[in-house]
C-alpha atoms as a PDB file:
ATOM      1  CA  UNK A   1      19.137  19.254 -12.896  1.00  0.00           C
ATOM      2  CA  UNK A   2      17.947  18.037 -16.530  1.00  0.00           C
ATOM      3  CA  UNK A   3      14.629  16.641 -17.389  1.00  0.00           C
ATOM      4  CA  UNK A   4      12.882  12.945 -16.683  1.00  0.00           C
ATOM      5  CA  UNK A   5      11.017  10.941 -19.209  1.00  0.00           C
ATOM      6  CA  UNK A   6       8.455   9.776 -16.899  1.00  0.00           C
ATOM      7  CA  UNK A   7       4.862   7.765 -17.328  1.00  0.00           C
ATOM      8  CA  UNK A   8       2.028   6.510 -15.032  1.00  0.00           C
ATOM      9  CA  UNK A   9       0.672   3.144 -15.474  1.00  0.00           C
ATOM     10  CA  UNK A  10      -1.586  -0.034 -14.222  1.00  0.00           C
ATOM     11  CA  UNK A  11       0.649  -3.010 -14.402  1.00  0.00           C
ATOM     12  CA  UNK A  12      -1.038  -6.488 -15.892  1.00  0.00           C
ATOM     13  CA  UNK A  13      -0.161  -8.731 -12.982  1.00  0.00           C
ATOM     14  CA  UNK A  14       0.984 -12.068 -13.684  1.00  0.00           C
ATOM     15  CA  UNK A  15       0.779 -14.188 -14.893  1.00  0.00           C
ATOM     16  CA  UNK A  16      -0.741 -12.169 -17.970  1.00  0.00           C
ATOM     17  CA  UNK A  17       2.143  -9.741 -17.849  1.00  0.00           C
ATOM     18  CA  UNK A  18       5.015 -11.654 -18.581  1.00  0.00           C
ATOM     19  CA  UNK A  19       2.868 -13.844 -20.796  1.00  0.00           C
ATOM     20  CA  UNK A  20       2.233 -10.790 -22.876  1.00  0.00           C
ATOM     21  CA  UNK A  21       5.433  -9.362 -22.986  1.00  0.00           C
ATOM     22  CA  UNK A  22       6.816 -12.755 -24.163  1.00  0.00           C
ATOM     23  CA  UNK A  23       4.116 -12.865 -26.892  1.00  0.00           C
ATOM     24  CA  UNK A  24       5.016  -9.130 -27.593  1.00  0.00           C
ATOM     25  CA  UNK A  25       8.800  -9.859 -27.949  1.00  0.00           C
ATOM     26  CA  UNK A  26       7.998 -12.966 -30.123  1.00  0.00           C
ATOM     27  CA  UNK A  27       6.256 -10.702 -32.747  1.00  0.00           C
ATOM     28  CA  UNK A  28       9.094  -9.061 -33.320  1.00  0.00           C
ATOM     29  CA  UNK A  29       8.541  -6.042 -31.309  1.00  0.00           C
ATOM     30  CA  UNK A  30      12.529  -5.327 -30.189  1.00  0.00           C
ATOM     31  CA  UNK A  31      11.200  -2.853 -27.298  1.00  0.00           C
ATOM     32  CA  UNK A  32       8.822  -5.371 -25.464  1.00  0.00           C
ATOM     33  CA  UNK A  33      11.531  -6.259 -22.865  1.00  0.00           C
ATOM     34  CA  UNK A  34      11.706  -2.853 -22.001  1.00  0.00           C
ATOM     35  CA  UNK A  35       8.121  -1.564 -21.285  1.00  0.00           C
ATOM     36  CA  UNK A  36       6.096  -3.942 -18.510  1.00  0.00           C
ATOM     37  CA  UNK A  37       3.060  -4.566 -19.082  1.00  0.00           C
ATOM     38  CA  UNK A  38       1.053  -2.225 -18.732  1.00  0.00           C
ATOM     39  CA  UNK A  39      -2.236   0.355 -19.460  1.00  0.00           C
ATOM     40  CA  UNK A  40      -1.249   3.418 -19.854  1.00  0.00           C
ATOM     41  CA  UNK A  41      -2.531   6.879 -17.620  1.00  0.00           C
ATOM     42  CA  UNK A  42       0.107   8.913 -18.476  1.00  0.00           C
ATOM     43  CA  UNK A  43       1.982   8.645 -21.900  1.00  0.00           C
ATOM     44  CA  UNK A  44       6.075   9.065 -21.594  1.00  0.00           C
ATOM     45  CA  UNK A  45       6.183  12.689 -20.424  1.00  0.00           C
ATOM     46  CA  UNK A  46       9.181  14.964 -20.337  1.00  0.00           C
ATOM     47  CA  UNK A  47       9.183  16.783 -16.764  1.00  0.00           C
ATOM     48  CA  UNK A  48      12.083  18.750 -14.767  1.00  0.00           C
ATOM     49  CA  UNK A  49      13.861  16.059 -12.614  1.00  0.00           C
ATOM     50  CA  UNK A  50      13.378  19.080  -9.763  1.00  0.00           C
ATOM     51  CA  UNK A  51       9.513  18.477 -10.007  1.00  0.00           C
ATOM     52  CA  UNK A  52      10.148  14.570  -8.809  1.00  0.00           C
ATOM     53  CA  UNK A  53       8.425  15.584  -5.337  1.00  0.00           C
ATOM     54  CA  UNK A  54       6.112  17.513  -6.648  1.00  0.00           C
ATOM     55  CA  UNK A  55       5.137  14.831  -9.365  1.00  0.00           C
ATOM     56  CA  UNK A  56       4.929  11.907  -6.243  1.00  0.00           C
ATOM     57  CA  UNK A  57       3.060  14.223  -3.885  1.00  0.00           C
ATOM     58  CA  UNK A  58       0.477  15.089  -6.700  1.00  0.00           C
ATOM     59  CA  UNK A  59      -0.174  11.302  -7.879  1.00  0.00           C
ATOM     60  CA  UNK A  60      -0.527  10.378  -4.082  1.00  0.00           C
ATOM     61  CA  UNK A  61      -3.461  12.797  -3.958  1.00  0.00           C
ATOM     62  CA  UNK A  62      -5.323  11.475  -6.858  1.00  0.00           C
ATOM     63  CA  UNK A  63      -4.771   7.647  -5.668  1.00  0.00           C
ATOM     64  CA  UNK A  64      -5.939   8.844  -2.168  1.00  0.00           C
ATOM     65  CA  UNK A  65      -9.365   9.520  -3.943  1.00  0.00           C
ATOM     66  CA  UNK A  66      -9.501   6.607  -5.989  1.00  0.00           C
ATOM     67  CA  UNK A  67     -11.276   2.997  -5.018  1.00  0.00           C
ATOM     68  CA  UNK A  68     -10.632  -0.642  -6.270  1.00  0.00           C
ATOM     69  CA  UNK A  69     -11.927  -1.540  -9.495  1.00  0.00           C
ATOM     70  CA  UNK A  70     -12.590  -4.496 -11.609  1.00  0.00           C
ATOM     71  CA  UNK A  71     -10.376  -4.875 -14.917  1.00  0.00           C
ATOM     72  CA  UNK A  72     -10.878  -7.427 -17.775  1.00  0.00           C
ATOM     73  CA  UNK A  73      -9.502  -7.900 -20.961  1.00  0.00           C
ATOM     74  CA  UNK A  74     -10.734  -9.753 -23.935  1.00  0.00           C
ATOM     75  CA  UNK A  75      -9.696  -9.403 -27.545  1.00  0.00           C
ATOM     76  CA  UNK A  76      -7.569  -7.609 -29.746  1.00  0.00           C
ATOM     77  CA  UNK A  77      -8.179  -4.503 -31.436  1.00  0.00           C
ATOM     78  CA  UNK A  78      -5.838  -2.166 -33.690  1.00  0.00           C
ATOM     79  CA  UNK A  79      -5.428   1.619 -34.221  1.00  0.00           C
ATOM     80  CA  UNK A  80      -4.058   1.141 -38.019  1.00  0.00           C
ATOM     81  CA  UNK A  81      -3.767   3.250 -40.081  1.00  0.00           C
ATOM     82  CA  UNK A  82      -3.704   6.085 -37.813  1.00  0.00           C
ATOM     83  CA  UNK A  83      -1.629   4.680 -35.856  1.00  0.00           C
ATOM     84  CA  UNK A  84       0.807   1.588 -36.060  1.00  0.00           C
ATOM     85  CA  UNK A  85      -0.424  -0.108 -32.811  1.00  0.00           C
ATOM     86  CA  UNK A  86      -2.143  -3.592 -32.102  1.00  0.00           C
ATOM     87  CA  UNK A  87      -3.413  -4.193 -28.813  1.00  0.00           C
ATOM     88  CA  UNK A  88      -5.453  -6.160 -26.230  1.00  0.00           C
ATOM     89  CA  UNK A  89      -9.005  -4.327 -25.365  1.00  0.00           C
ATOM     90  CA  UNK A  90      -9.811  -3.092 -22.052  1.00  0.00           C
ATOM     91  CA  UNK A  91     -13.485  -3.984 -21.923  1.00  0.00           C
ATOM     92  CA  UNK A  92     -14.489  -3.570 -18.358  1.00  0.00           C
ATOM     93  CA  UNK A  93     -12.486  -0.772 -16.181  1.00  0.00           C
ATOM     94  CA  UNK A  94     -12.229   1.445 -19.179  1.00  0.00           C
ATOM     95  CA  UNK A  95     -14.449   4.323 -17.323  1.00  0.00           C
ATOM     96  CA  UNK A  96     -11.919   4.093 -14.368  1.00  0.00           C
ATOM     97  CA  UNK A  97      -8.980   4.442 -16.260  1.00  0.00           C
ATOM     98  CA  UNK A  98     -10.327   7.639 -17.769  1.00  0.00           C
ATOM     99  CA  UNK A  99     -10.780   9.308 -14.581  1.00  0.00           C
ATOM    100  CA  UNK A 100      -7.645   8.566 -13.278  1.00  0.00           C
ATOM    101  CA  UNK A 101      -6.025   9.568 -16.576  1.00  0.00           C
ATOM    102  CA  UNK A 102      -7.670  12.723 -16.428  1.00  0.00           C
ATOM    103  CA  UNK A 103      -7.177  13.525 -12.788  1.00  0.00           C
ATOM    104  CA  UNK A 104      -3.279  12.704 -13.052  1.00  0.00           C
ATOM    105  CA  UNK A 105      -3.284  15.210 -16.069  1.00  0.00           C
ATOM    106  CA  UNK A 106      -5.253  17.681 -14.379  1.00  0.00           C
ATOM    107  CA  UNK A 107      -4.429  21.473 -15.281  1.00  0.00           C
ATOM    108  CA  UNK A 108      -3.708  22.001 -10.948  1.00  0.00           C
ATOM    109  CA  UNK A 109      -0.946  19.726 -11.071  1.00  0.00           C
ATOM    110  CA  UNK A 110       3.063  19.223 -12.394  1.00  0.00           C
ATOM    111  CA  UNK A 111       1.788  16.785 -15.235  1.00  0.00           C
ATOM    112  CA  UNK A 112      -0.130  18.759 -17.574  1.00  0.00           C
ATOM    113  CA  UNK A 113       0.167  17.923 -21.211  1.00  0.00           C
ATOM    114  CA  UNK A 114      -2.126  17.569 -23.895  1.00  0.00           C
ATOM    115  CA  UNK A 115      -2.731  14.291 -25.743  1.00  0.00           C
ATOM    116  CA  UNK A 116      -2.288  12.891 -29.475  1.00  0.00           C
ATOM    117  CA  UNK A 117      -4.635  11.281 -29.692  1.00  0.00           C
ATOM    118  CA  UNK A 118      -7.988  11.132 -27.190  1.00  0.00           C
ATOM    119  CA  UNK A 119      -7.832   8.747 -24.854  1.00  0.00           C
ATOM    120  CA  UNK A 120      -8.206   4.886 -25.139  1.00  0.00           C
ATOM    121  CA  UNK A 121      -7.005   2.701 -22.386  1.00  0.00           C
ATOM    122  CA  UNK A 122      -5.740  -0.485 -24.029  1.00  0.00           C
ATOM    123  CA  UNK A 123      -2.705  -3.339 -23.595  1.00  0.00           C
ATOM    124  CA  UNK A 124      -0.074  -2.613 -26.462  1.00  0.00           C
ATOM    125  CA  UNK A 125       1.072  -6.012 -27.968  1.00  0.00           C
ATOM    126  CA  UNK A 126       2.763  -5.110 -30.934  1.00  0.00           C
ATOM    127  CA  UNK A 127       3.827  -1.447 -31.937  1.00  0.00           C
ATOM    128  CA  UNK A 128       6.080  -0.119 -35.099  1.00  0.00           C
ATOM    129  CA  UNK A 129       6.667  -3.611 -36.967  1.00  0.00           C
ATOM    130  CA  UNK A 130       5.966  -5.256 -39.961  1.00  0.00           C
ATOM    131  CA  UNK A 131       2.287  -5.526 -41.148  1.00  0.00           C
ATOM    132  CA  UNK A 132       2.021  -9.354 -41.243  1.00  0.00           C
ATOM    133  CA  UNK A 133       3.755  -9.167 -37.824  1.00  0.00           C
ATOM    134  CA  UNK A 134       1.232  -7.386 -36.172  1.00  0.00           C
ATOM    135  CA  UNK A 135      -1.859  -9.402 -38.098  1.00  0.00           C
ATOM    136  CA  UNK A 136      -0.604 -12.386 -36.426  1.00  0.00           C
ATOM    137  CA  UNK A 137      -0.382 -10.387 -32.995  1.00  0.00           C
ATOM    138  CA  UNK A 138      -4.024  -9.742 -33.925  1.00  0.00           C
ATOM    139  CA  UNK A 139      -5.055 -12.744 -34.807  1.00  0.00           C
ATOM    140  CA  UNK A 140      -3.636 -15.110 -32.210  1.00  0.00           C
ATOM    141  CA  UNK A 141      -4.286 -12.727 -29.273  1.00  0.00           C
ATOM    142  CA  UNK A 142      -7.866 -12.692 -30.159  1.00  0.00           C
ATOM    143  CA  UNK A 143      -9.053 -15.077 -27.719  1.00  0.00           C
ATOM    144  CA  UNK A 144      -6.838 -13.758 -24.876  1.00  0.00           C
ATOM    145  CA  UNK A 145      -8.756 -13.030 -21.772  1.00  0.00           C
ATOM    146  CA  UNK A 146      -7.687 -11.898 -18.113  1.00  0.00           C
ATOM    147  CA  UNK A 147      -9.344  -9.676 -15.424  1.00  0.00           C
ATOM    148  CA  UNK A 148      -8.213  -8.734 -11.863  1.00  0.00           C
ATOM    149  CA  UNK A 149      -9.019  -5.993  -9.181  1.00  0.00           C
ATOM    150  CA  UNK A 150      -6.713  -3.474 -10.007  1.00  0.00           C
ATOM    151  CA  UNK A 151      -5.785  -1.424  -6.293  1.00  0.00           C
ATOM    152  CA  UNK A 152      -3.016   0.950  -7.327  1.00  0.00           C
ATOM    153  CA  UNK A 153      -1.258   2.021 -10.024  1.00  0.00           C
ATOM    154  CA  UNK A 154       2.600   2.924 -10.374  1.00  0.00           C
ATOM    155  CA  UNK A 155       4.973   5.695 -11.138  1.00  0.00           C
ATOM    156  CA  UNK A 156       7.960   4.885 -13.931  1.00  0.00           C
ATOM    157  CA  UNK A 157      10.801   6.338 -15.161  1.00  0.00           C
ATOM    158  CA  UNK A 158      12.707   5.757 -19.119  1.00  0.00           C
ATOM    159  CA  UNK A 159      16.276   5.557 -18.640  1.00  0.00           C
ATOM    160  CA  UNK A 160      18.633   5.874 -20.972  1.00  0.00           C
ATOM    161  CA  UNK A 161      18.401   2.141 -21.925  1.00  0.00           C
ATOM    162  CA  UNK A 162      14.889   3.088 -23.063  1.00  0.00           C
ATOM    163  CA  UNK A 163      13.675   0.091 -20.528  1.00  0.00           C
ATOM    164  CA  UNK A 164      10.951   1.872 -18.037  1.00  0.00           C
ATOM    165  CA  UNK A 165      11.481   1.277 -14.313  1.00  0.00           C
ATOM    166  CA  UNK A 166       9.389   1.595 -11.567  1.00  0.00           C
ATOM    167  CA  UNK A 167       9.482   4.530  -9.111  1.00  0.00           C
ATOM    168  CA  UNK A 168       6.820   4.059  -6.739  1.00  0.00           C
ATOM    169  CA  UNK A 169       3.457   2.367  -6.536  1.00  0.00           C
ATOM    170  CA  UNK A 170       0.258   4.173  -5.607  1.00  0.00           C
ATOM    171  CA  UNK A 171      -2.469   2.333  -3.685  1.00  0.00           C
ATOM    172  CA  UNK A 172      -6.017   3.472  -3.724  1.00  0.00           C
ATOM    173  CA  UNK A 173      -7.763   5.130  -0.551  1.00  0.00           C
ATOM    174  CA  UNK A 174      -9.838   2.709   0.939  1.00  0.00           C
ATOM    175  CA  UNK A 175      -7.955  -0.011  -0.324  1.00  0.00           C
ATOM    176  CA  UNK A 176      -6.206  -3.086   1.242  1.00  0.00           C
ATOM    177  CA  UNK A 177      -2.754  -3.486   0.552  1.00  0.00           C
ATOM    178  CA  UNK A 178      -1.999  -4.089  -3.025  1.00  0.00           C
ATOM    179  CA  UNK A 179       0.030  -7.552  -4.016  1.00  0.00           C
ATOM    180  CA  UNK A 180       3.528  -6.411  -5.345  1.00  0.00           C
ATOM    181  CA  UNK A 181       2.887  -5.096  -8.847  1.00  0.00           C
ATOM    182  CA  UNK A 182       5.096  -7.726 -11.027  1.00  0.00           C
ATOM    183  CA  UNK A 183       8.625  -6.544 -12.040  1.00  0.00           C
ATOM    184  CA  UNK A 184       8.762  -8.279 -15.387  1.00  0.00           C
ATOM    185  CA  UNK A 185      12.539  -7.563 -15.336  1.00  0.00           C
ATOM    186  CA  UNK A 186      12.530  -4.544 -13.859  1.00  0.00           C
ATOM    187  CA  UNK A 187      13.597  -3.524 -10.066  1.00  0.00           C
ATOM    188  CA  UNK A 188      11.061  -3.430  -7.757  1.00  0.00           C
ATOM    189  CA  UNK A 189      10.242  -0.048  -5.697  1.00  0.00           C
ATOM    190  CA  UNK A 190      11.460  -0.736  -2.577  1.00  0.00           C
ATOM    191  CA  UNK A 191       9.127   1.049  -1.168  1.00  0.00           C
ATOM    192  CA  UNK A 192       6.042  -0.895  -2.638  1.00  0.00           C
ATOM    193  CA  UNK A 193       4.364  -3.894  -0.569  1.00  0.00           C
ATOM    194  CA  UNK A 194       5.543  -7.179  -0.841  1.00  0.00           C
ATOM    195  CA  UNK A 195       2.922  -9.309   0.454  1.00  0.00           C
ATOM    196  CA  UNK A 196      -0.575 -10.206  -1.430  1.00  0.00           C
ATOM    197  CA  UNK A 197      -3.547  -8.610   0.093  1.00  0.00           C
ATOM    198  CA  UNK A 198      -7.196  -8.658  -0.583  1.00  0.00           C
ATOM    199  CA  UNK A 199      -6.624  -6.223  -3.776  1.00  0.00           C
ATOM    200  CA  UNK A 200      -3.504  -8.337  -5.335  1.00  0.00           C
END
C-alpha cells in the first residue's frame, strides 16, 4: 500500500490564519500556501498508508481525554542558528500543547517517533529564506497578537504537491462542537462540523 506523510495540528482560526499565511508568503517563504496555519503536535511523519485506521482510532482516544483550552499568541521569536525558523510565540496554551503532543506520540500507539529537537509549540512565519527576509518577519510580526479557545485539533496529510490537507478534525471530550477549522485553501473534511459552537 506505500507510506503517508502525515502530521497533527491546531489550526489558527481566522482571521489570524490566512492573515499569517499571507504575511508568510509575502516574506518570501514559497511553501506558505501549502501548510495552513497551524501549531504543530505531530511533525510530518512517514507512516504505512495501512495504519490510516489505526492512526484515526488512536488520535480519537487522546482527543476524547482532552478539554478546551485557552490559546494566545504574542510576539515573535526565532530558533537561529540552530535552526532556520522565525515564528510567532505561543505564550498561553503552551502546557496543553505538550500534553497532547506527547500523548499523540505515545510509545502505545501507531505514531511513535522521536523528535529533533525537544518540543516547542510555536506559529512558523518564515522558514528556509534569506536572513534579512526573516528579520523583517521578525520584526514586523512583533506586535502580532491573537488568542482563541482552541476545542479540537486536526489530522493532515502531504500530498505530492507538498500542500498539507486535512483528514479529519478531532474535538475534545467534553467539548461543544468546534466552529469549522478554516481551510485556508485547502478542502475541508467533510466530515468536520460546519456550524460555530461555543468552542469556535
Amino acid at each position: 500500500m506505500g507510506t503517508v506523510t502525515l502530521g497533527v495540528s491546531i489550526a489558527v482560526p481566522e482571521p489570524y490564519g490566512s492573515l499569517l499565511q499571507e504575511r508568510r508568503a509575502g516574506f518570501g517563504d514559497a511553501a506558505a500556501h501549502g501548510i495552513p496555519t497551524h501549531v504543530t503536535l505531530l511533525p510530518p511523519t512517514e507512516v504505512e498508508a495501512g495504519l490510516l485506521p489505526e492512526v484515526r482510532a488512536h488520535l480519537a482516544r487522546v482527543a476524547a481525554a482532552g478539554r478546551a483550552f485557552p490559546m494566545r499568541l504574542s510576539g515573535t521569536g526565532t530558533f537561529r542558528p540552530l535552526s532556520p525558523v522565525v515564528f510567532v510565540q505561543v505564550v498561553e496554551g503552551g502546557s496543553a500543547c505538550s500534553w497532547l503532543q506527547q500523548r499523540i506520540r505515545d510509545t502505545s500507539g501507531p505514531l511513535v517517533r522521536e523528535l529533533q529537537f525537544p518540543y516547542h509549540p510555536h506559529v512558523t512565519v518564515a522558514h528556509g529564506i534569506a536572513e534579512e527576509a526573516m528579520d523583517r518577519a521578525f520584526e514586523e510580526l512583533a506586535s502580532f497578537e491573537a488568542e482563541w479557545t482552541v476545542c479540537s485539533f486536526a489530522l493532515y496529510e502531504q500530498g505530492a504537491d507538498a500542500v498539507w490537507r486535512k483528514l479529519h478534525t478531532y474535538e475534545f471530550g467534553g467539548c461543544g462542537p468546534a466552529g469549522k477549522v478554516p481551510p485556508q485553501g485547502s478542502p475541508v473534511d467533510e466530515q468536520a462540523p460546519t456550524t460555530h459552537g461555543p468552542c469556535s
